[in-house]
N, C-alpha and C. Protein backbone atom coordinates (compact mmCIF):
# COMPACT_ATOMS: atom_id res chain seq x y z
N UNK A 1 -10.01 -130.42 -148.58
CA UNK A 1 -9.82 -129.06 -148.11
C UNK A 1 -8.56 -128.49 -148.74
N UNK A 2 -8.94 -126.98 -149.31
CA UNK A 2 -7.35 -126.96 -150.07
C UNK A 2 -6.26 -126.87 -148.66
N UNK A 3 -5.46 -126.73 -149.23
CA UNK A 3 -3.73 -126.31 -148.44
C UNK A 3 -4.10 -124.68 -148.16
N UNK A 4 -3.59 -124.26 -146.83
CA UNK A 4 -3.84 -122.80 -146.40
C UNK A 4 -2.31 -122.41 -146.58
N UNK A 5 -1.40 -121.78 -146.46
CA UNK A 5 -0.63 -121.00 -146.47
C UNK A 5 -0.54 -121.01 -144.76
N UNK A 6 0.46 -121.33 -144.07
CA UNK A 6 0.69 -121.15 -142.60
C UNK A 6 -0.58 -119.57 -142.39
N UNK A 7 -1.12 -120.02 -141.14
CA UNK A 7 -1.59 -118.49 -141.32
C UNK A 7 -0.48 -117.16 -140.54
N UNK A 8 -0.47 -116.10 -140.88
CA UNK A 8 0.28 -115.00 -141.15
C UNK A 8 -0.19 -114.65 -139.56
N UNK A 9 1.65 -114.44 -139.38
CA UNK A 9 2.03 -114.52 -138.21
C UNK A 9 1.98 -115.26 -137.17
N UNK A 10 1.57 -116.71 -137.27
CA UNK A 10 1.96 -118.02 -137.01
C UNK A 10 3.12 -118.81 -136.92
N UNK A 11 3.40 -118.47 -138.37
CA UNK A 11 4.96 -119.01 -138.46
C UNK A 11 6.08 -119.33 -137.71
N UNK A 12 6.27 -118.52 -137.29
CA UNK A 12 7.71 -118.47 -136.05
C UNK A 12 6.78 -119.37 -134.86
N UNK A 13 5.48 -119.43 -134.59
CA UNK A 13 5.07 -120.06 -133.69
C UNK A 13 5.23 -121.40 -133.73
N UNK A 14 5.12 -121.76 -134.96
CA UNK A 14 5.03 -123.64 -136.04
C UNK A 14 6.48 -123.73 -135.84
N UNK A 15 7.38 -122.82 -136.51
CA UNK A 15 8.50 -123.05 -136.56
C UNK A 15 9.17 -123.51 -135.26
N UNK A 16 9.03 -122.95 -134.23
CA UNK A 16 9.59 -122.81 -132.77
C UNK A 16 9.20 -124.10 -132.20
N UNK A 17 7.67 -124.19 -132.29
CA UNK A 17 7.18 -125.62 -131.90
C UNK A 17 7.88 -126.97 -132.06
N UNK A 18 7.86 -126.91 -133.15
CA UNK A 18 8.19 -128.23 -133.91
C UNK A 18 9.74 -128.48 -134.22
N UNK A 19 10.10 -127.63 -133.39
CA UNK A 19 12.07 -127.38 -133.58
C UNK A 19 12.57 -128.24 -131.99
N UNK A 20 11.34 -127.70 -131.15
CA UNK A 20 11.10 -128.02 -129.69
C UNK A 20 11.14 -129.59 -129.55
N UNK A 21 10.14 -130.39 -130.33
CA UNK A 21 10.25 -131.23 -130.28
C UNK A 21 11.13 -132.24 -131.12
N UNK A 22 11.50 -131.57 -132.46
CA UNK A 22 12.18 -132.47 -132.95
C UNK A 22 13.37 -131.40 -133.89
N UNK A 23 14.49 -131.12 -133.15
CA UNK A 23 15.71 -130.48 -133.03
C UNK A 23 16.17 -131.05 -133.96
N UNK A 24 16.73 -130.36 -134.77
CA UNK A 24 18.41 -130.47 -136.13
C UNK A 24 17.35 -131.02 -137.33
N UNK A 25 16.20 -130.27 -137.62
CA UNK A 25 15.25 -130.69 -138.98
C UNK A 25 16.24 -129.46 -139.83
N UNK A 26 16.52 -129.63 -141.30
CA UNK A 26 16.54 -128.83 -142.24
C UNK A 26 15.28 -127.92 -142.97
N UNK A 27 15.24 -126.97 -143.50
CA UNK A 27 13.74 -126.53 -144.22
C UNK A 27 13.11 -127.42 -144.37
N UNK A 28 13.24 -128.29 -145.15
CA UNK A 28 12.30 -129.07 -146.42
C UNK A 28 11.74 -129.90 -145.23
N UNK A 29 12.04 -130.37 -144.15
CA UNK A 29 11.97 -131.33 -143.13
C UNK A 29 10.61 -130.47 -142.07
N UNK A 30 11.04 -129.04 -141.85
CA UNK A 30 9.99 -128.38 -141.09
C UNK A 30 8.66 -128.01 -141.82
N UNK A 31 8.85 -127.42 -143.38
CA UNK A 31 7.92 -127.91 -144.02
C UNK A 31 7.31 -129.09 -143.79
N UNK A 32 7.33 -130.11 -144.03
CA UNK A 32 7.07 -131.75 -143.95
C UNK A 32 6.21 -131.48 -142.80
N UNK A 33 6.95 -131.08 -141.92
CA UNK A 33 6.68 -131.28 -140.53
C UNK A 33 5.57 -130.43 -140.01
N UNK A 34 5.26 -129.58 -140.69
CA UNK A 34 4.35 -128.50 -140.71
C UNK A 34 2.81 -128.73 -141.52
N UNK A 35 3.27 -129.78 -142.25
CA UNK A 35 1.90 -129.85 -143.29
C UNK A 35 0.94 -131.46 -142.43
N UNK A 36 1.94 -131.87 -142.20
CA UNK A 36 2.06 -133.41 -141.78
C UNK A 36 1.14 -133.61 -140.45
N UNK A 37 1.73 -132.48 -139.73
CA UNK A 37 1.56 -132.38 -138.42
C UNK A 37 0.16 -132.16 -138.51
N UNK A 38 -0.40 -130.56 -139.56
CA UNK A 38 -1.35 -130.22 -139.35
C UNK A 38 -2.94 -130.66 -140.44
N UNK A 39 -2.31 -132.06 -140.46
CA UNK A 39 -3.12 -132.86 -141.33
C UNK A 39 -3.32 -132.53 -142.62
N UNK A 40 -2.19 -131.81 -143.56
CA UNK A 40 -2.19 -131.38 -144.63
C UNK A 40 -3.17 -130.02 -144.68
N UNK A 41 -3.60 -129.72 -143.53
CA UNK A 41 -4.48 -128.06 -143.95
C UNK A 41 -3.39 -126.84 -144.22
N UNK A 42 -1.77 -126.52 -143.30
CA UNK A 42 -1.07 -125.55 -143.23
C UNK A 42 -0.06 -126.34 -144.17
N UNK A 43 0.58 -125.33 -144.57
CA UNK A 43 1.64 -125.49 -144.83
C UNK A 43 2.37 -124.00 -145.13
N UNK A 44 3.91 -124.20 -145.28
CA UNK A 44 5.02 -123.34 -145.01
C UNK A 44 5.73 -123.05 -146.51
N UNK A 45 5.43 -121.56 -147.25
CA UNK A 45 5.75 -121.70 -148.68
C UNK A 45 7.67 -121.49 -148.41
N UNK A 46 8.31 -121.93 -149.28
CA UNK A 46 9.79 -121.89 -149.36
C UNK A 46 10.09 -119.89 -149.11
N UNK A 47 9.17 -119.71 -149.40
CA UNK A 47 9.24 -118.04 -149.88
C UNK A 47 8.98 -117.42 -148.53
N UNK A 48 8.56 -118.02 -147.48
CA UNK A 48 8.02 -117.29 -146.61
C UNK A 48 9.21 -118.34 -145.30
N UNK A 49 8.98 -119.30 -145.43
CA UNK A 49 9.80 -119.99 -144.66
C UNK A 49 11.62 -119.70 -144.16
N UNK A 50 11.92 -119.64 -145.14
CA UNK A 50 13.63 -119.29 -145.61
C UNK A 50 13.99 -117.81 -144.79
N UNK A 51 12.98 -116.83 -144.99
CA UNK A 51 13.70 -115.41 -144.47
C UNK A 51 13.12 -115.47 -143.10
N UNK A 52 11.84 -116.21 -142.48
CA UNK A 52 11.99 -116.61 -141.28
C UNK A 52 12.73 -117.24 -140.12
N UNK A 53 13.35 -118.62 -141.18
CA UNK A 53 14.67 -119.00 -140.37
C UNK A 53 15.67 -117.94 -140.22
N UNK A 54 15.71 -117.15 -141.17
CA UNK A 54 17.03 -116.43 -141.64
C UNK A 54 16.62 -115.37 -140.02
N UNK A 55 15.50 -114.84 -139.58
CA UNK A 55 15.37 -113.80 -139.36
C UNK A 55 15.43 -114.32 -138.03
N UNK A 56 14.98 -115.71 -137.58
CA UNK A 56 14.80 -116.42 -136.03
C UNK A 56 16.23 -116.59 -135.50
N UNK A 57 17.20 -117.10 -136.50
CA UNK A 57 18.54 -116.91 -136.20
C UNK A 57 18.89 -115.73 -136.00
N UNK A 58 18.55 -114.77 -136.58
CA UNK A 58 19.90 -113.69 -136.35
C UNK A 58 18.79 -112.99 -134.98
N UNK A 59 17.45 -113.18 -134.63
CA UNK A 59 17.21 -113.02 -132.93
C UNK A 59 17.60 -113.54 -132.19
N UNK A 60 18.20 -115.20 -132.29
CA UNK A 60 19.33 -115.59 -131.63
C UNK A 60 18.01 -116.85 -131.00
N UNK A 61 17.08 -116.70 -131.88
CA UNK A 61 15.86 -118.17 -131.17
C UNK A 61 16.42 -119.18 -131.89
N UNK A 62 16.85 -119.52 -132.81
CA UNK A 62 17.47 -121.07 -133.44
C UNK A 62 19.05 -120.80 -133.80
N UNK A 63 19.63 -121.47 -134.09
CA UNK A 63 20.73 -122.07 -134.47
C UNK A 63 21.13 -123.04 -135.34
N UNK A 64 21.89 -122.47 -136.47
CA UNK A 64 21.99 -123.37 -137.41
C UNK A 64 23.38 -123.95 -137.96
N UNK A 65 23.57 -124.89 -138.13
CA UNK A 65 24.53 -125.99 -138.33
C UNK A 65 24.53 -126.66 -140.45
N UNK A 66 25.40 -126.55 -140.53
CA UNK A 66 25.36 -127.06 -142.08
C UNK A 66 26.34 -128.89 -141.63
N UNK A 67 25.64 -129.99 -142.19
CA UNK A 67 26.20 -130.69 -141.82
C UNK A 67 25.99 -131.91 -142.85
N UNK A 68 26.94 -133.05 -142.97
CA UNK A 68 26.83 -133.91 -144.18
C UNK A 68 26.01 -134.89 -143.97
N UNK A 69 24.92 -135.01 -145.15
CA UNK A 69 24.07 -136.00 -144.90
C UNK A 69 24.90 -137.66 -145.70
N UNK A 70 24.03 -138.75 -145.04
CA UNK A 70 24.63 -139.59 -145.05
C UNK A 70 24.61 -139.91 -146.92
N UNK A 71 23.90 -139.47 -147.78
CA UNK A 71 23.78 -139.57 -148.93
C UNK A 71 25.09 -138.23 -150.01
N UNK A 72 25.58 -137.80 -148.31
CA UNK A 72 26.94 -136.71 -149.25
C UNK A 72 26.57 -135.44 -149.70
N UNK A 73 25.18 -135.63 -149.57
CA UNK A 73 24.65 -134.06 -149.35
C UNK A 73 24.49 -133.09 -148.37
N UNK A 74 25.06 -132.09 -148.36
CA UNK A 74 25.20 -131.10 -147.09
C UNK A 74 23.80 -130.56 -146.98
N UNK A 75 23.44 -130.14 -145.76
CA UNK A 75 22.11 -129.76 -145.39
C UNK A 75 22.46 -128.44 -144.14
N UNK A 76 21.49 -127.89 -144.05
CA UNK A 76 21.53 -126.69 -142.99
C UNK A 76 20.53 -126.89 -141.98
N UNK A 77 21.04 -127.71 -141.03
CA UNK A 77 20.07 -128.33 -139.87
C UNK A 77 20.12 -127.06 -138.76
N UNK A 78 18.71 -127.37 -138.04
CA UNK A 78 18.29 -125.86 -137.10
C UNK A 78 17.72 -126.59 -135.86
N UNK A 79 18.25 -125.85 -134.74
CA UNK A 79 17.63 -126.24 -133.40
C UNK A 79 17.52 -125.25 -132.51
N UNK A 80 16.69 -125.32 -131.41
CA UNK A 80 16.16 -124.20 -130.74
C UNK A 80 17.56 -123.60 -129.67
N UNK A 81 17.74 -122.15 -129.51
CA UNK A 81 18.34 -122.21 -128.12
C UNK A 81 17.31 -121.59 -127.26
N UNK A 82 17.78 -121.61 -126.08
CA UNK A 82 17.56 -121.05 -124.66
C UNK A 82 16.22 -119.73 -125.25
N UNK A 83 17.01 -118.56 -125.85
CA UNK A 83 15.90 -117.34 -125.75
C UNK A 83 14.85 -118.01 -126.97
N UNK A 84 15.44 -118.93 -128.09
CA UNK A 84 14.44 -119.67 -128.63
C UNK A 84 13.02 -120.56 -127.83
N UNK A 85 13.35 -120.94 -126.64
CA UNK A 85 12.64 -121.56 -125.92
C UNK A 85 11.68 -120.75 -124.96
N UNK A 86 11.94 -119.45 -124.76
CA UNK A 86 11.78 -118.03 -123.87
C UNK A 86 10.68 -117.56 -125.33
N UNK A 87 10.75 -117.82 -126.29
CA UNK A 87 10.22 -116.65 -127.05
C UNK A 87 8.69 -118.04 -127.56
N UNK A 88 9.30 -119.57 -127.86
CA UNK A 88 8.30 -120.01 -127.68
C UNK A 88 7.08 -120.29 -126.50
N UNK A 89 7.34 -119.35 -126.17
CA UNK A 89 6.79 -119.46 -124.27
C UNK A 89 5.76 -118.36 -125.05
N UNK A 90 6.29 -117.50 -125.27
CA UNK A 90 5.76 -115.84 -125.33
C UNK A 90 4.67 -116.23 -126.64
N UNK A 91 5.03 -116.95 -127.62
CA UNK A 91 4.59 -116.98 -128.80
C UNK A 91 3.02 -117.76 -128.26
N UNK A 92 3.25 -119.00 -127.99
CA UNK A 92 2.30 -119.66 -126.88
C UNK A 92 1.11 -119.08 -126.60
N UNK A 93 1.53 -118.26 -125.82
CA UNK A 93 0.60 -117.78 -125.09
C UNK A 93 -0.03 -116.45 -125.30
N UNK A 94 0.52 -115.81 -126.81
CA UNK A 94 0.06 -115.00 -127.85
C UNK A 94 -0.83 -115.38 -128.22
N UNK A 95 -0.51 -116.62 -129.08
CA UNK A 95 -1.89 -117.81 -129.96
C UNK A 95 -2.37 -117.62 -128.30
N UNK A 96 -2.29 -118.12 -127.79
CA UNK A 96 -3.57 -119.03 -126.92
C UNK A 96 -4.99 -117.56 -126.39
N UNK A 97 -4.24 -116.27 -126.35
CA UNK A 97 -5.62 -115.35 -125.98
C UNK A 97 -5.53 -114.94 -127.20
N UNK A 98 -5.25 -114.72 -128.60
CA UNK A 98 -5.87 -114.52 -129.69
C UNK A 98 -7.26 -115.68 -129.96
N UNK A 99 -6.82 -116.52 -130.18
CA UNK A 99 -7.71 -117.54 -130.02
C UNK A 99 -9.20 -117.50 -129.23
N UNK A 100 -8.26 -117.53 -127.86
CA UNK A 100 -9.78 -117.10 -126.89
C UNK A 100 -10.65 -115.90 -127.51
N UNK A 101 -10.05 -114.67 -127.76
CA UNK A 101 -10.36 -113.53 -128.44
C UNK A 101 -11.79 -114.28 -129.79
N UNK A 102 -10.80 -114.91 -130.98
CA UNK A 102 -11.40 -115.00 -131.86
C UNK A 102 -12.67 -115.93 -131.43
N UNK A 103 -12.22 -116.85 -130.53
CA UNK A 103 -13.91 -117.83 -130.21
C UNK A 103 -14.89 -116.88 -129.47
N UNK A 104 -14.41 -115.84 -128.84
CA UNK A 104 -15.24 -114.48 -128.21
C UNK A 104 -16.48 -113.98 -129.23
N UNK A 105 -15.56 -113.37 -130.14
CA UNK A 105 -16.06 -113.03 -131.27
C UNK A 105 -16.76 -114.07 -132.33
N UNK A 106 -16.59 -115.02 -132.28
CA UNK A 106 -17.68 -116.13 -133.24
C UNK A 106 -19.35 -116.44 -132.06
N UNK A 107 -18.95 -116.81 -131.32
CA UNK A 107 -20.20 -116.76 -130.30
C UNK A 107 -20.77 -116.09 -129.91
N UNK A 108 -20.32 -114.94 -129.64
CA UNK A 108 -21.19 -113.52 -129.46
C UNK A 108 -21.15 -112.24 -130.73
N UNK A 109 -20.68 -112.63 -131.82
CA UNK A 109 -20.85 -111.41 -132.91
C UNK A 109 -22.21 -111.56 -132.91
């Protein structure tokens, strides 16, 4: 199956998720974490990923930390706060009646 492109306006949903459970990942790591997770079907392009963090931070849903990895390379690790956790609530339960919506529409079109 090829690789999909996260689908559009998802993102911040994957992102939020997977920050939830596994706090202080860098990009390249939520990528990973994103393709990995979703059995290699999604994944998160650098191009689309980057101005999302950029944009989740400055709403004040993640928080980011630059910090030294044990190999001496600095990294820009990200973890959820509080309205981060408030907005994955909201995001949630966005997907969850789109969804219902779209299985609406496959069974009865």
């Amino acid at each position: 199956m090829a690789k999909t492109d996260a689908l559009q306006g998802s993102l911040d949903l994957l992102v939020l998720k997977i920050l939830s459970r596994r706090p202080r990942l860098h990009g390249y790591a939520i990528m990973a974490a994103i393709a990995d997770t979703s059995g290699e079907v999604l994944r998160a392009e650098e191009g689309s990923l980057y101005p999302a963090l950029y944009r989740m931070e400055e709403a004040g849903w993640i928080r980011a930390e630059w910090i030294k990895k044990d190999t001496g390379r600095r990294a820009r690790v990200y973890e959820l706060t509080a309205a981060g956790k408030k907005q994955l609530g909201a995001e949630e339960s966005r997907w969850q009646a789109v969804s219902v919506a779209i299985n609406r529409v496959l069974r009865e079109a």
